[in-house]
C-alpha atoms as a PDB file:
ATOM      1  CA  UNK A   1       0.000   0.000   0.000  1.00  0.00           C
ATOM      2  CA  UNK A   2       1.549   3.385  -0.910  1.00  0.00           C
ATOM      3  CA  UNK A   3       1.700   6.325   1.685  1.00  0.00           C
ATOM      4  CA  UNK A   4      -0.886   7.937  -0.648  1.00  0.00           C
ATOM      5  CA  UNK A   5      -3.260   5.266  -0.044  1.00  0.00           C
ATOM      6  CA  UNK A   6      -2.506   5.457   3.912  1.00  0.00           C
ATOM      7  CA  UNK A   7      -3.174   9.308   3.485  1.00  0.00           C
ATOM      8  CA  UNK A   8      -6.741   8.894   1.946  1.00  0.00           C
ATOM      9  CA  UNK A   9      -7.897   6.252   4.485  1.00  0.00           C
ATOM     10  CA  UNK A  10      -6.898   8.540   6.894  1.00  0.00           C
ATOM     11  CA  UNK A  11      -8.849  11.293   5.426  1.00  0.00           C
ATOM     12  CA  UNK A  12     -11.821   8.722   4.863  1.00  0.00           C
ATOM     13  CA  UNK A  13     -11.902   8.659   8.980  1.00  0.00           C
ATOM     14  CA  UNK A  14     -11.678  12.608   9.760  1.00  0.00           C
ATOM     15  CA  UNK A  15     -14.303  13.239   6.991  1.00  0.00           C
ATOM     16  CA  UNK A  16     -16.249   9.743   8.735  1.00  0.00           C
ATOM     17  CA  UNK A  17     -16.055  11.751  11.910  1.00  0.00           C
ATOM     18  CA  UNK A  18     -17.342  14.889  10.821  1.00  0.00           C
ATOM     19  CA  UNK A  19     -13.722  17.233  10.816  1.00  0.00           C
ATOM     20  CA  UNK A  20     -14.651  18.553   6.745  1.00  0.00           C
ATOM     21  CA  UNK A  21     -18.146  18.563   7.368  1.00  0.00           C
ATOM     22  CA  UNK A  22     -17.967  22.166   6.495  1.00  0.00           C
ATOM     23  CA  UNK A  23     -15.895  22.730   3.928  1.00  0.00           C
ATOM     24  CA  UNK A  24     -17.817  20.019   1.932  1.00  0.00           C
ATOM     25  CA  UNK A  25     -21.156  21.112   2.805  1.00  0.00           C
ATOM     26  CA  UNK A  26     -19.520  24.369   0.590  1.00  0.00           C
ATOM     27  CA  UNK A  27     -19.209  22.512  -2.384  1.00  0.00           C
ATOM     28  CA  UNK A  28     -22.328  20.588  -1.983  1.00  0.00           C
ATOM     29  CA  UNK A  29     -20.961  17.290  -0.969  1.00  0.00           C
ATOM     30  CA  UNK A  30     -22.271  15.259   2.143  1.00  0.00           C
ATOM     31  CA  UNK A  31     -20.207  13.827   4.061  1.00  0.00           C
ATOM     32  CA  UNK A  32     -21.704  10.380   3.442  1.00  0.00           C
ATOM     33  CA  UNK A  33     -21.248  11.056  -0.013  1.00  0.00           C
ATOM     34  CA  UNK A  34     -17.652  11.878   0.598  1.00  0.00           C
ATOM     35  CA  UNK A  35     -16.562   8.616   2.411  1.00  0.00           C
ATOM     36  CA  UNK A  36     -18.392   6.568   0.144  1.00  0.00           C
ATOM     37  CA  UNK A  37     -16.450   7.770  -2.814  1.00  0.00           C
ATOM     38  CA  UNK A  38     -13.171   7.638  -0.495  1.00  0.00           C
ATOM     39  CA  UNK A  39     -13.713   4.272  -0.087  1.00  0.00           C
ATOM     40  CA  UNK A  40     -14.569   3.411  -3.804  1.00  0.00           C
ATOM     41  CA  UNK A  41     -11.044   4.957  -4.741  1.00  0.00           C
ATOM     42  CA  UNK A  42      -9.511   2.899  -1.915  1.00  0.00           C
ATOM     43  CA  UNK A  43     -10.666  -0.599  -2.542  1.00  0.00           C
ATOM     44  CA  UNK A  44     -10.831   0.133  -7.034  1.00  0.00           C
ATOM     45  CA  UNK A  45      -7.495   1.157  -6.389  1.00  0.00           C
ATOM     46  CA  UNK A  46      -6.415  -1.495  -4.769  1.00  0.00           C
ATOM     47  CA  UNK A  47      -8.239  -4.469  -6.424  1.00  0.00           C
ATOM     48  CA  UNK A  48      -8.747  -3.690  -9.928  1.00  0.00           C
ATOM     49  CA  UNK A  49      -6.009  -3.103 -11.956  1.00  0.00           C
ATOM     50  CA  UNK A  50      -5.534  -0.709 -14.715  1.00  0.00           C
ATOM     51  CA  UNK A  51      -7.599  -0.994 -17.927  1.00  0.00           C
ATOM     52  CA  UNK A  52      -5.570  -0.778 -21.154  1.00  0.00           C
ATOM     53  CA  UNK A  53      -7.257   0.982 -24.024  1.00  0.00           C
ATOM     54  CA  UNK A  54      -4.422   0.942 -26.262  1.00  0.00           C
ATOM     55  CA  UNK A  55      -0.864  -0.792 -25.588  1.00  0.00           C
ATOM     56  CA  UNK A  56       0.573   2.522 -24.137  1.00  0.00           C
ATOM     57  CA  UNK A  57      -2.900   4.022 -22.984  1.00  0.00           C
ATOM     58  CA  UNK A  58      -4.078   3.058 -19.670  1.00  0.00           C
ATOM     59  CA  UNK A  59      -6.842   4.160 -17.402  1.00  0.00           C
ATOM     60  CA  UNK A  60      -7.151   3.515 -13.608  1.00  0.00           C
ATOM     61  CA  UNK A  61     -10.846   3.312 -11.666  1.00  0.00           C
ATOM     62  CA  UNK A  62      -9.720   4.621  -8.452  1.00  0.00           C
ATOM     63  CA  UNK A  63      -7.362   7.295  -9.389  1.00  0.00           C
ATOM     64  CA  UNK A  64      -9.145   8.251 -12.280  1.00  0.00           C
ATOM     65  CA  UNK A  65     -13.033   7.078 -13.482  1.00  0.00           C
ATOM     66  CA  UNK A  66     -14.234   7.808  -9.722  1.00  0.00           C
ATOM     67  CA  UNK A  67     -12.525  11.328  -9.427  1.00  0.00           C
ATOM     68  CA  UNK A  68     -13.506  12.315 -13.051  1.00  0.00           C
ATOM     69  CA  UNK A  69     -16.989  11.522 -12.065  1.00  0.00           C
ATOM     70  CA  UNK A  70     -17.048  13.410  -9.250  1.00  0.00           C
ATOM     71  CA  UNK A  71     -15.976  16.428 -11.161  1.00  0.00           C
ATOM     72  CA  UNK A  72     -18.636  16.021 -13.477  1.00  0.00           C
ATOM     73  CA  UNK A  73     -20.787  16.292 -10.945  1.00  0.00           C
ATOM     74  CA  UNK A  74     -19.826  18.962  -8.974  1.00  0.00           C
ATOM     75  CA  UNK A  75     -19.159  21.063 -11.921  1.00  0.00           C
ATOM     76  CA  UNK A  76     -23.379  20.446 -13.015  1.00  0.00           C
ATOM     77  CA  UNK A  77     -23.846  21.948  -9.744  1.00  0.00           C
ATOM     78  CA  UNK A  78     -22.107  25.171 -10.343  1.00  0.00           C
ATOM     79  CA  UNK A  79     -24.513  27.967  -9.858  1.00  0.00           C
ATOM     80  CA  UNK A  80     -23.086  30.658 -12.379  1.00  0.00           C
ATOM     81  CA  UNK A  81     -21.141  30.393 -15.585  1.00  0.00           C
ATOM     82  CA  UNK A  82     -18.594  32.644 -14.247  1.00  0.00           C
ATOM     83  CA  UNK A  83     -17.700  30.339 -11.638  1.00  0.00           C
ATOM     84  CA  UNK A  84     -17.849  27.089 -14.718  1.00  0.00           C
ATOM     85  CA  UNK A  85     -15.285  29.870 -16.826  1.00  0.00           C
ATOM     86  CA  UNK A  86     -13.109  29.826 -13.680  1.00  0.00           C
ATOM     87  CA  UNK A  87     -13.248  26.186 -12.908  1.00  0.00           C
ATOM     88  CA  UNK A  88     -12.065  25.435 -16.919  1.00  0.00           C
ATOM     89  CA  UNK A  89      -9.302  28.434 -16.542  1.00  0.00           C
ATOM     90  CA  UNK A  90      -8.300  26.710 -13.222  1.00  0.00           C
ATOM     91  CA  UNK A  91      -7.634  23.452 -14.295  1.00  0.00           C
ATOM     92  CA  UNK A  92      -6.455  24.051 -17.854  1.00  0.00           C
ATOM     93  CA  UNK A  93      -3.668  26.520 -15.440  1.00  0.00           C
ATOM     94  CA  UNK A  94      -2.985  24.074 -13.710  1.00  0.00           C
ATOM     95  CA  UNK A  95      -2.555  21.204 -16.426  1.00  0.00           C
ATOM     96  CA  UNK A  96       0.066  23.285 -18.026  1.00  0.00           C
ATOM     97  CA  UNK A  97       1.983  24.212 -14.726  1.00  0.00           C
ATOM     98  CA  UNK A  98       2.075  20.586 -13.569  1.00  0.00           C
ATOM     99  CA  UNK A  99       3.264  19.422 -17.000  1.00  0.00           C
ATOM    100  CA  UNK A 100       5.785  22.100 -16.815  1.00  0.00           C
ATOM    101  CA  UNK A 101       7.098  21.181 -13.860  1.00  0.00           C
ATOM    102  CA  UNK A 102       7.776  17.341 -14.838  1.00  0.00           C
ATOM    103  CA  UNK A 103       9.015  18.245 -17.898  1.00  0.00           C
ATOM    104  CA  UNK A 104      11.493  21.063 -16.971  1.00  0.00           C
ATOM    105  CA  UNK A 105      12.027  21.273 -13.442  1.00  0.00           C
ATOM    106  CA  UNK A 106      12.018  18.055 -11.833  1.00  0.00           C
ATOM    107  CA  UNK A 107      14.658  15.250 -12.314  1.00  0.00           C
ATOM    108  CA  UNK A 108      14.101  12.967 -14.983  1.00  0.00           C
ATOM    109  CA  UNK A 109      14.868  10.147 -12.070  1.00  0.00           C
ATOM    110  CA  UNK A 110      12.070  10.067  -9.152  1.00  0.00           C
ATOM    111  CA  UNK A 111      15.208   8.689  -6.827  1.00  0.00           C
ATOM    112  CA  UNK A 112      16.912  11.902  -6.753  1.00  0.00           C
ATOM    113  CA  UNK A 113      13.900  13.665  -5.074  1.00  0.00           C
ATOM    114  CA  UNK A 114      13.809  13.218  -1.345  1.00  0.00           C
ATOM    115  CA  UNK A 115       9.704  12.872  -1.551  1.00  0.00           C
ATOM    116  CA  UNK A 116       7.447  11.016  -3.879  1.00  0.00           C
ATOM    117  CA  UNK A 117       7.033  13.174  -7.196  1.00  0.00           C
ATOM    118  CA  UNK A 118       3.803  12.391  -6.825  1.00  0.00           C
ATOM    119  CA  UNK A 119       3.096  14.393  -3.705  1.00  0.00           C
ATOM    120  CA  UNK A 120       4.810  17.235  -5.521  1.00  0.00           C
ATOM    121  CA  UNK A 121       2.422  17.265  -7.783  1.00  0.00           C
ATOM    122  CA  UNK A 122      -0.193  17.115  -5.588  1.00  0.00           C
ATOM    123  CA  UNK A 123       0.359  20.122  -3.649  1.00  0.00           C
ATOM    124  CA  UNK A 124       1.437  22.131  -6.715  1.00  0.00           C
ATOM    125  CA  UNK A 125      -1.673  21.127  -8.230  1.00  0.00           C
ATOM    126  CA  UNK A 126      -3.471  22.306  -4.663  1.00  0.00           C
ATOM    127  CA  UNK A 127      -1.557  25.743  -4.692  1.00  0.00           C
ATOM    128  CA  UNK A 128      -2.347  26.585  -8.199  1.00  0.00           C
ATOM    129  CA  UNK A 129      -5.773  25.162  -8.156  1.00  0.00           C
ATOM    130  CA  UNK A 130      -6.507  27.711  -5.418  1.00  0.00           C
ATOM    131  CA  UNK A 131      -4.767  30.657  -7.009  1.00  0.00           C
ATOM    132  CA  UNK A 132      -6.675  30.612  -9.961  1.00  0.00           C
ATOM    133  CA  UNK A 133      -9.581  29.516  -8.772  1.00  0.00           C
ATOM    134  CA  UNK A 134      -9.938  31.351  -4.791  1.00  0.00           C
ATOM    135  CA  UNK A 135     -13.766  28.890  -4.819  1.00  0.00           C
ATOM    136  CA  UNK A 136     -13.941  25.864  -2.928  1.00  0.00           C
ATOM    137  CA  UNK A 137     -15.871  23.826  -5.563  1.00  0.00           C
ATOM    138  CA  UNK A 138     -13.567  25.959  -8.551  1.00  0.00           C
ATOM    139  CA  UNK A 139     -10.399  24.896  -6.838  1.00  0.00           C
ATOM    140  CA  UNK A 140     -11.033  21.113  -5.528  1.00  0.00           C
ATOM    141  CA  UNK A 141     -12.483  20.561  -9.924  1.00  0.00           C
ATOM    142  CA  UNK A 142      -9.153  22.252 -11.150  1.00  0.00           C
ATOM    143  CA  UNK A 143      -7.078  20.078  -8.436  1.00  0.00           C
ATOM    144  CA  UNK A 144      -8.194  17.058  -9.714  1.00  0.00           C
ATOM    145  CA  UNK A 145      -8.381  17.963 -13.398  1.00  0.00           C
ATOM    146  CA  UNK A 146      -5.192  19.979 -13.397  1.00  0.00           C
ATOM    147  CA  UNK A 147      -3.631  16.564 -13.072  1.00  0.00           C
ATOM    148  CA  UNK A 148      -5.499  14.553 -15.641  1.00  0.00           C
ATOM    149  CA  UNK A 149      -4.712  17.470 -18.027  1.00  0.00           C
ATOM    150  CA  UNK A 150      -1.426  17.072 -17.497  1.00  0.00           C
ATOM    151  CA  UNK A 151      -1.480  13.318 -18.054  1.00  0.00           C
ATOM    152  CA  UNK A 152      -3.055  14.065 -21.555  1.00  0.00           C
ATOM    153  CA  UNK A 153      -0.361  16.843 -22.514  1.00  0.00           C
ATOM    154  CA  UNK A 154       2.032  14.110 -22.198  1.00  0.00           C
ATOM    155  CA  UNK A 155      -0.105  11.519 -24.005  1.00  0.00           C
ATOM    156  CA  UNK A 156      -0.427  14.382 -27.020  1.00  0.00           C
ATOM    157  CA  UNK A 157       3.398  14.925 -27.119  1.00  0.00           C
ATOM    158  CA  UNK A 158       4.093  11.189 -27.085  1.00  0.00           C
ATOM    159  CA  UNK A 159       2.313  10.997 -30.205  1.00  0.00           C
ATOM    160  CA  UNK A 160       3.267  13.576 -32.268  1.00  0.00           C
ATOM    161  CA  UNK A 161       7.209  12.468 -31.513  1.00  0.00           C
ATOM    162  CA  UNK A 162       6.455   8.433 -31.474  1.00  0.00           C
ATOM    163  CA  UNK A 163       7.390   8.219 -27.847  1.00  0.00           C
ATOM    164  CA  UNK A 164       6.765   4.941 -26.847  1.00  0.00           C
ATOM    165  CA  UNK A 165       6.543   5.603 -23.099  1.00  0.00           C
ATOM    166  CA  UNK A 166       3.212   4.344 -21.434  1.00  0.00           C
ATOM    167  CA  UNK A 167       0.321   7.257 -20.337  1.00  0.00           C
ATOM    168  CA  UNK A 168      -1.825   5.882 -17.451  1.00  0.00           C
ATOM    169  CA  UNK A 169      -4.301   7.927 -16.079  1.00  0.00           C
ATOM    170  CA  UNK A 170      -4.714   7.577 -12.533  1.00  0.00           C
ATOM    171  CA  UNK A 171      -2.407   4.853 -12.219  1.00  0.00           C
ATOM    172  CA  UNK A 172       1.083   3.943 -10.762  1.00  0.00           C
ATOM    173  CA  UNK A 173       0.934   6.435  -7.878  1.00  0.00           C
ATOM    174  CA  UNK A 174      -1.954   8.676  -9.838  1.00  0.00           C
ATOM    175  CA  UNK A 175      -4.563   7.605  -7.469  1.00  0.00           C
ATOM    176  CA  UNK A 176      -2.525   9.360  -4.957  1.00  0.00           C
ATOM    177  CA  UNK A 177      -1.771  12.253  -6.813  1.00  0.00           C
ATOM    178  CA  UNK A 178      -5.362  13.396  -8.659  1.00  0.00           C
ATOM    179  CA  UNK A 179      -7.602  12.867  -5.836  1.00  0.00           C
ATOM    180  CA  UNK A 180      -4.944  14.537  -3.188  1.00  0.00           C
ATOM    181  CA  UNK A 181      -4.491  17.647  -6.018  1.00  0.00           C
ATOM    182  CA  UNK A 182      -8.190  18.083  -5.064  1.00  0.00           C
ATOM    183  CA  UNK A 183      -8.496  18.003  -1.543  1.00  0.00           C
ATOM    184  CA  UNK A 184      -4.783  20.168  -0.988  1.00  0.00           C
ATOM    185  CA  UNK A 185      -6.625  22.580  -2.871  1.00  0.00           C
ATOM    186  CA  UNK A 186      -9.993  22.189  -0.906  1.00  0.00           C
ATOM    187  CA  UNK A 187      -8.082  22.516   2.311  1.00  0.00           C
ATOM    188  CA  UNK A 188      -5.994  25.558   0.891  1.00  0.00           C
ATOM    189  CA  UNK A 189      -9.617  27.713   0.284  1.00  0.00           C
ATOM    190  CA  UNK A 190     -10.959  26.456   3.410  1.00  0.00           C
ATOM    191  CA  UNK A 191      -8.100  27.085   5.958  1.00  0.00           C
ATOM    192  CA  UNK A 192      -6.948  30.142   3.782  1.00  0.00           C
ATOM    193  CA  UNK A 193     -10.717  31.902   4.017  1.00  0.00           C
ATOM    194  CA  UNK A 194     -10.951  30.907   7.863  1.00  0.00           C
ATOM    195  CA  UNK A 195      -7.295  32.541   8.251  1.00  0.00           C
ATOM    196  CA  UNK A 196      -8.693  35.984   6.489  1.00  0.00           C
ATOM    197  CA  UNK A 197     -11.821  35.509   8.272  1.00  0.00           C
ATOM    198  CA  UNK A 198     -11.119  36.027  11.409  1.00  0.00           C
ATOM    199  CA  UNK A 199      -8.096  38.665  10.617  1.00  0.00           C
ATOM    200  CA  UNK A 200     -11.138  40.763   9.762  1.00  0.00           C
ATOM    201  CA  UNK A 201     -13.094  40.448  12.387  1.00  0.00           C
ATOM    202  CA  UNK A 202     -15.376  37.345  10.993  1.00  0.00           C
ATOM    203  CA  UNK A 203     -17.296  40.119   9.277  1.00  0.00           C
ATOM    204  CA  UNK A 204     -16.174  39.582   5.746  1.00  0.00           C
ATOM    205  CA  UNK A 205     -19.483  37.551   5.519  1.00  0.00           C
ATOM    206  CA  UNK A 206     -21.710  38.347   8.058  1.00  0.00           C
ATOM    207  CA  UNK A 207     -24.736  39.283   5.560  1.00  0.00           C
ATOM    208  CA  UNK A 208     -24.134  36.171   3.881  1.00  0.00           C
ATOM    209  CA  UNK A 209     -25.156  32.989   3.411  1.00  0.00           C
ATOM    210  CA  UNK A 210     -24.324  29.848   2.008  1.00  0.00           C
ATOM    211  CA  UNK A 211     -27.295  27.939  -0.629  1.00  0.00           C
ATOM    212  CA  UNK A 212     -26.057  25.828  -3.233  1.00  0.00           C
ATOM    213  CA  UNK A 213     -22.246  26.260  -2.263  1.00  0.00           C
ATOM    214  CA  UNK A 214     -22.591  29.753  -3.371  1.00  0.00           C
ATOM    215  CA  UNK A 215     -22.549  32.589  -0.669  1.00  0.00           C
ATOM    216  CA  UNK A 216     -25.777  34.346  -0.891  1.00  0.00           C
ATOM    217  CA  UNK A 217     -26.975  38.096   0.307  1.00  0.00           C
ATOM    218  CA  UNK A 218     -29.398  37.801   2.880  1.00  0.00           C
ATOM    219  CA  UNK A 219     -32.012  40.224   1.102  1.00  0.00           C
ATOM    220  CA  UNK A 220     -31.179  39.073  -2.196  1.00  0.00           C
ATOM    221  CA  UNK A 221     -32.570  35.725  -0.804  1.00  0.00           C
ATOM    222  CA  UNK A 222     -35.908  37.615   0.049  1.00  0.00           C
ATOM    223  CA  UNK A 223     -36.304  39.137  -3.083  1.00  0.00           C
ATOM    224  CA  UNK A 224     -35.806  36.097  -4.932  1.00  0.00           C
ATOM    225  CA  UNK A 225     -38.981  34.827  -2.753  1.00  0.00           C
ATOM    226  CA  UNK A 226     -41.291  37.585  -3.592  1.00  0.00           C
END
């Protein structure tokens, strides 16, 4: 089992016991919801190995079907097409900044890193994901896609120069790295906002509140009644 793995079933029991109750209630995710698809990762990633579409093409359940899906899904429940615009500027950032990153600035050779690449990517993912994107729901979609579109730069380039080197989405450490990119970013917003928050005072949103993972005007909310 990889340290990623250990990481997520440890996340599994804090969201179990209610710790991120909040900051998924703010992208309209239960926490029930949340462990269940914890768990699907886990135990897909695990016990079903990857799926091969072509001989060099290969797509993982856990560390990519279940997280894609997820994304899908959240991103139907964005309220405003402003905040879709910024989740698709997000994650096509952070796709090119990841892919970047492997390509130019990290050794060709995982050894010579004193942490997992993987993790690297993961909170690079996270710290872009939340620059560009500042929402919850904006930056936990361009975490997770950030990484995928990464994957699929590297598939394109393979192509066009007959690279022969094997693309897996979501696999050999991927689970790890896509589903992580999304909560790092997640936990950036969350603890970030809370930080700000209550350097102001807790007033930044005092005449707000939260419907649909959006933050809402009070007396807009009446008006929209009448």
């Amino acid at each position: 089992m990889t340290i990623g793995l250990i990481v997520l079933i440890g996340i599994t029991a804090l969201v179990f016991m209610g710790v991120a109750e909040r900051a998924l209630d703010r992208i309209r995710l239960s926490d029930k919801t949340a462990v269940l698809v914890l768990i699907a990762i886990i135990v897909t990633t695990l016990f079903i190995p990857n799926l091969y579409i072509t001989k060099n093409v290969a797509i993982n359940i856990g560390g990519f079907v279940i997280p894609m899906l997820l994304v899908v899904y959240l991103f139907s429940k964005a309220g405003t097409t402003k905040e879709r615009i910024r989740c698709i500027v997000a994650s096509l950032i952070t796709g090119v900044v990841i892919y970047i990153t492997q390509r130019f600035v990290l050794p060709v050779e995982p050894e010579q890193l004193n942490v997992d690449p993987n993790f690297v990517y993961s909170i690079l993912a996270g710290l872009i994901a939340y620059l560009a994107g500042r929402s919850r729901r904006t930056a936990f979609i361009a975490g997770i896609t950030g990484v995928v579109l990464s994957d699929i730069i590297q598939l394109v380039e393979n192509i066009i120069y007959e690279i022969p080197s094997p693309t897996l989405f979501g696999g050999a450490g991927g689970a790890d790295t896509t589903f992580m990119a999304g909560i790092i970013a997640l936990l950036l917003v969350e603890v970030i906002g809370e930080i700000r928050e209550r350097l102001q005072g807790g007033t930044e949103k005092k005449d707000l509140f939260v419907k649909e993972g959006q933050f809402i005007k009070k007396n807009e909310n009446i008006k929209k009644r009448k």
